[in-house]
Protein backbone atom coordinates (compact mmCIF):
# COMPACT_ATOMS: atom_id res chain seq x y z
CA UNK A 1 1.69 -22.25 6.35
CA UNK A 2 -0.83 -22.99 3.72
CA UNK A 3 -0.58 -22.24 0.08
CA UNK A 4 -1.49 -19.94 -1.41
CA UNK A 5 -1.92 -17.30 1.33
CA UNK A 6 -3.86 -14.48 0.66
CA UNK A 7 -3.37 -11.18 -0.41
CA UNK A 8 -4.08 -7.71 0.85
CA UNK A 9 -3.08 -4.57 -0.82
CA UNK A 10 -3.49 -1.50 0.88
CA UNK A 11 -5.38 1.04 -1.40
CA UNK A 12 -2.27 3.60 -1.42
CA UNK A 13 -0.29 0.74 -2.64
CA UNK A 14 -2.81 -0.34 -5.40
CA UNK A 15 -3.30 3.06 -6.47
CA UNK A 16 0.59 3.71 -7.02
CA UNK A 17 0.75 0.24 -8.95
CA UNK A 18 -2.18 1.02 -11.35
CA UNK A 19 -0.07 4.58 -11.83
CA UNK A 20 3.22 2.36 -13.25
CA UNK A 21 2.99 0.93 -16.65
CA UNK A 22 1.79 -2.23 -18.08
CA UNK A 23 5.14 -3.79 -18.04
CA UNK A 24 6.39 -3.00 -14.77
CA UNK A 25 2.71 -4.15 -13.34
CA UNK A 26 3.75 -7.29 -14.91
CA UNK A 27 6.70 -7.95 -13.53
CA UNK A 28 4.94 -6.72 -9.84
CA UNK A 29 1.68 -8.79 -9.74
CA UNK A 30 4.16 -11.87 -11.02
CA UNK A 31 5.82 -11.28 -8.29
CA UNK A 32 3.50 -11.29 -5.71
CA UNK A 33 1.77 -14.67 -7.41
CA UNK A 34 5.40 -16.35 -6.68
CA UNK A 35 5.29 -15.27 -3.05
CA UNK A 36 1.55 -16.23 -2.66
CA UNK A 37 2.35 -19.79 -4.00
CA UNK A 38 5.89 -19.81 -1.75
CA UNK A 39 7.81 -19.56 -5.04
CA UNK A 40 10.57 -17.28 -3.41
CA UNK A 41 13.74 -18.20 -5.63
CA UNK A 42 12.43 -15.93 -8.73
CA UNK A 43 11.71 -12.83 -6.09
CA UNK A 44 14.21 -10.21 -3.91
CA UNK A 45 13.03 -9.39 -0.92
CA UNK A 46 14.77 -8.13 2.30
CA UNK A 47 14.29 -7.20 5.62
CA UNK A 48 13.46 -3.64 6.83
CA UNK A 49 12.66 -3.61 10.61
CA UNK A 50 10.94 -6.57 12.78
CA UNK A 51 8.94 -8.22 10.43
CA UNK A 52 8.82 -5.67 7.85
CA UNK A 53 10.09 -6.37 4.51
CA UNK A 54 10.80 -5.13 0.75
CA UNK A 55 9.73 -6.37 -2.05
CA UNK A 56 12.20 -5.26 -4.55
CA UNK A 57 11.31 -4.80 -8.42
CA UNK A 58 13.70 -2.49 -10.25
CA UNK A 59 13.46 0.72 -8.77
CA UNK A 60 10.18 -0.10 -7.13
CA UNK A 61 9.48 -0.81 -3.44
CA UNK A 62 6.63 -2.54 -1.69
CA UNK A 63 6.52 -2.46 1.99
CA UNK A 64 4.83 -6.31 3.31
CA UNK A 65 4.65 -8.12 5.92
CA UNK A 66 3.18 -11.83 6.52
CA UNK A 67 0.88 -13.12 9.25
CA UNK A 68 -0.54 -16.52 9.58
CA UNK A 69 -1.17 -16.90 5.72
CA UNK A 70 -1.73 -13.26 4.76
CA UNK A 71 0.88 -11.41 2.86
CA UNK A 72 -0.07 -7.70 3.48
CA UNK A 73 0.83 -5.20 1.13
CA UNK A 74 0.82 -1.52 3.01
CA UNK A 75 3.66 0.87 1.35
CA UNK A 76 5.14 1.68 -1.65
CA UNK A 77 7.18 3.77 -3.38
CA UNK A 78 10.49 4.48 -5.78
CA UNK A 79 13.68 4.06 -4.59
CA UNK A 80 15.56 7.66 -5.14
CA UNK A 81 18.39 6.46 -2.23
CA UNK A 82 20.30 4.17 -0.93
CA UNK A 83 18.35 3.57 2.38
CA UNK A 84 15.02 3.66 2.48
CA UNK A 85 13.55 6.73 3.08
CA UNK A 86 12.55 6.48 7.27
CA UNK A 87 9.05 8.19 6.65
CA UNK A 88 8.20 5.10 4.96
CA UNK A 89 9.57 2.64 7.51
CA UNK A 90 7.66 4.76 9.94
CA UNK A 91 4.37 4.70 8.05
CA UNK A 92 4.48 1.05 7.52
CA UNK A 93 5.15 0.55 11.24
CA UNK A 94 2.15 2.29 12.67
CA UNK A 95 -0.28 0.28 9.59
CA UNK A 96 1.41 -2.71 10.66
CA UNK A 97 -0.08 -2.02 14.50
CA UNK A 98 -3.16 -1.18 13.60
CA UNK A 99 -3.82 -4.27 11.44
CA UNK A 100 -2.25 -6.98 14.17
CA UNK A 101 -4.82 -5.59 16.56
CA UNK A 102 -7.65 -6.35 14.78
């Protein structure tokens, strides 16, 4: 894998990060520069389901996943629970099968 990989941000996703403020977008699009260059140690990510994952920024969640050197962003939201809310795992799956068909 090549760096930096690309990024695509789903417009749901861009929408809700242009709604947060100027501090927390901050700390989100440094984030996502770190994973773009493969500079993982500063981020927190984990695993959801298959190759689904969570970005994790305070309270903040942003659903990715990777393929070839694309780093897809297509949910997000703010964590109210413990587990993440299954309407959002769901969502992200069936965005996740339409893009890897393309």
């Amino acid at each position: 894998m090549g760096y930096p990989l690309k990024v695509i941000v789903l417009n749901e996703v861009e929408i809700f990060r242009k709604s947060l403020s100027e501090k927390d977008k901050s700390k989100i699009n440094a984030s996502i520069i770190a994973m773009r260059f493969g500079e993982h140690e500063s981020i927190y990510t984990k695993p959801l389901k298959g190759t689904l994952r969570e970005l994790i920024i305070k309270r903040f969640r942003f659903i990715f996943f990777k393929d070839k050197d694309i780093i897809y962003f297509i949910g997000a939201f703010i964590k109210k629970t413990n587990k993440t809310p299954r309407k959002e795992i769901e969502n992200a799956e069936k965005i996740y099968k339409i893009i890897t068909k393309i």
